[in-house]
Protein backbone atom coordinates (compact mmCIF):
# COMPACT_ATOMS: atom_id res chain seq x y z
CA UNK A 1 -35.18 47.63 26.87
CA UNK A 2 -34.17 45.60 22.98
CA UNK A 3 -32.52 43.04 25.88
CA UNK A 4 -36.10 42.37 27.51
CA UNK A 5 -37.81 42.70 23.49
CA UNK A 6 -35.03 39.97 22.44
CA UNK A 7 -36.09 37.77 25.31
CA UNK A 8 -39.40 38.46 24.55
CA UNK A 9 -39.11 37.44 20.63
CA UNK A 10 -36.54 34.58 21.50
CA UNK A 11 -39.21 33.29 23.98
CA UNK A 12 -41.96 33.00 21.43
CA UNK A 13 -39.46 31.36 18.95
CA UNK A 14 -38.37 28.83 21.31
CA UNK A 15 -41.72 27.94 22.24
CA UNK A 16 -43.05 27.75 19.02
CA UNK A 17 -40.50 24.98 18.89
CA UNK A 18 -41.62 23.15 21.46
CA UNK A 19 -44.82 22.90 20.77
CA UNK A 20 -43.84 20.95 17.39
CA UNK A 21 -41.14 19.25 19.02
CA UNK A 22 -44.30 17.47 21.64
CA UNK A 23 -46.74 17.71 19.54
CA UNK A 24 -46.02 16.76 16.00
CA UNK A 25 -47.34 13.69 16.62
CA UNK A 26 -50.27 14.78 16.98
CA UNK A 27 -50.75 16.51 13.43
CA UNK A 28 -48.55 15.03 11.13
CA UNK A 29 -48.22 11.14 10.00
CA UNK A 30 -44.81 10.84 9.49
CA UNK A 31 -44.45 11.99 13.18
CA UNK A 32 -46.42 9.31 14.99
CA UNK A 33 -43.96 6.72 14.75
CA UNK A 34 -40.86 6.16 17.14
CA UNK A 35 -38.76 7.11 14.11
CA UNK A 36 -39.57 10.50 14.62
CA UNK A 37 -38.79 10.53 18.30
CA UNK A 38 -34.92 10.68 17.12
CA UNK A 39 -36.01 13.89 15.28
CA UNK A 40 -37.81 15.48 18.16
CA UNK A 41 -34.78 14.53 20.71
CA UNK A 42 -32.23 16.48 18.34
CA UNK A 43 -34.12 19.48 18.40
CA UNK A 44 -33.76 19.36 22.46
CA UNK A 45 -30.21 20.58 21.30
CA UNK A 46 -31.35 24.09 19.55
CA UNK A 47 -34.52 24.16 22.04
CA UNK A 48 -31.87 24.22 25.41
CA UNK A 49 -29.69 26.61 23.86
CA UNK A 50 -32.46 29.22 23.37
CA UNK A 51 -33.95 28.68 26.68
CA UNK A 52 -30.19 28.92 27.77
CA UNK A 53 -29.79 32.85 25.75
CA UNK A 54 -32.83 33.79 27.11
CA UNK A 55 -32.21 33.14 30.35
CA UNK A 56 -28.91 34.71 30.30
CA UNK A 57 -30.29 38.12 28.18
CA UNK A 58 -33.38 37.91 29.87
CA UNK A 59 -31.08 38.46 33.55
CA UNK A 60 -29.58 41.18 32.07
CA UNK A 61 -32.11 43.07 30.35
CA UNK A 62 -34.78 42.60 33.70
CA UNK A 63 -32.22 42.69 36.48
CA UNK A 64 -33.14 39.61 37.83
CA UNK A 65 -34.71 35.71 37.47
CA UNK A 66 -38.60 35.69 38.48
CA UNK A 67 -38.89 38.10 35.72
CA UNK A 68 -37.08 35.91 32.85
CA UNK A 69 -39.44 33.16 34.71
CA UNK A 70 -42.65 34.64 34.82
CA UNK A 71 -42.10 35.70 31.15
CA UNK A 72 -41.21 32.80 29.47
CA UNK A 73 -44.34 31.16 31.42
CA UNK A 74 -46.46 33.97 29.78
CA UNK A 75 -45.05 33.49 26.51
CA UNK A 76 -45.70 29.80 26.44
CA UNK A 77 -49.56 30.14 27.52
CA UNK A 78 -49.81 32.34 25.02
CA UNK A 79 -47.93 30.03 22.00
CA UNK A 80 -49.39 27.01 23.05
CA UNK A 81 -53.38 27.89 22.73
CA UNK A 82 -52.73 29.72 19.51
CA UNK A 83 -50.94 26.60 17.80
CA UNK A 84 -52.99 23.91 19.30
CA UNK A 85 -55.96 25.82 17.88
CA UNK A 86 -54.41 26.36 14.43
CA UNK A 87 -53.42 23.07 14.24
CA UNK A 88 -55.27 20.43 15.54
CA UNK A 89 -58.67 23.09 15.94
CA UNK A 90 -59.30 22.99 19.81
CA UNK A 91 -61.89 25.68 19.99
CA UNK A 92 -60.67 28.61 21.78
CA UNK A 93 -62.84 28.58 25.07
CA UNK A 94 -63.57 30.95 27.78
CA UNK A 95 -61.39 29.49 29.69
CA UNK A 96 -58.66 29.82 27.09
CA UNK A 97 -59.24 33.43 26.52
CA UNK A 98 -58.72 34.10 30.42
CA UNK A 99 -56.09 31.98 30.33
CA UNK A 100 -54.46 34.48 27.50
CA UNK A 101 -55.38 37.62 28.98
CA UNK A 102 -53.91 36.74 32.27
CA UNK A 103 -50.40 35.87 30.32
CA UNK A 104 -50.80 39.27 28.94
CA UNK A 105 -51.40 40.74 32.68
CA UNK A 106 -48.57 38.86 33.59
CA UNK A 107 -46.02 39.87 31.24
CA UNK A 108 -47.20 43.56 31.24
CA UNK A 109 -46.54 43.15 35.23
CA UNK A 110 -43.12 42.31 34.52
CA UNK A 111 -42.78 45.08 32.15
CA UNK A 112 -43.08 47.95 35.48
């Protein structure tokens, strides 16, 4: 079970990465130029090698790959609204809250 909590926590880290990684550039000045694109492609290198442990733990601590899949899908619908609406204040819609709940459904799913 702390194999699938790892992935779980290693998940949300990664993605919380990726979402500045993409969309710096959308909040912050100094990211809108092509300068910053050199910045963004080196941390590719850090973002892989999560996505790379958590894959690997992830097989372990589930058994098999659709889980590891269908989690780190959940995980990232659920970074990804909270962020953009922190950020750059995209109201959190109806549709967004489904949109959570069901990555909730999801990874409890993958849970049993």
């Amino acid at each position: 079970m702390i194999k699938i909590v790892f992935t779980i926590f290693l998940f949300i880290i990664t993605n919380i990465l990726i979402w500045y990684q993409l969309n710096s550039q959308l909040v912050w000045d100094w990211a809108k130029g092509y300068k910053s694109m050199w910045i963004m492609s080196l941390l590719g290198i850090p973002i892989s090698l999560l996505l790379w442990y958590c894959t690997k733990i992830g097989y372990v601590g589930f058994g098999n790959l659709w889980a590891v899949r269908f989690m780190g899908f959940a995980t990232s619908m659920m970074v990804f609204p909270i962020m953009t609406y922190f950020y750059l204040g995209e109201p959190m819609t109806l549709k967004v809250w489904i949109t959570l709940g069901l990555a909730i459904v999801i990874m409890i799913i993958q849970l049993f």
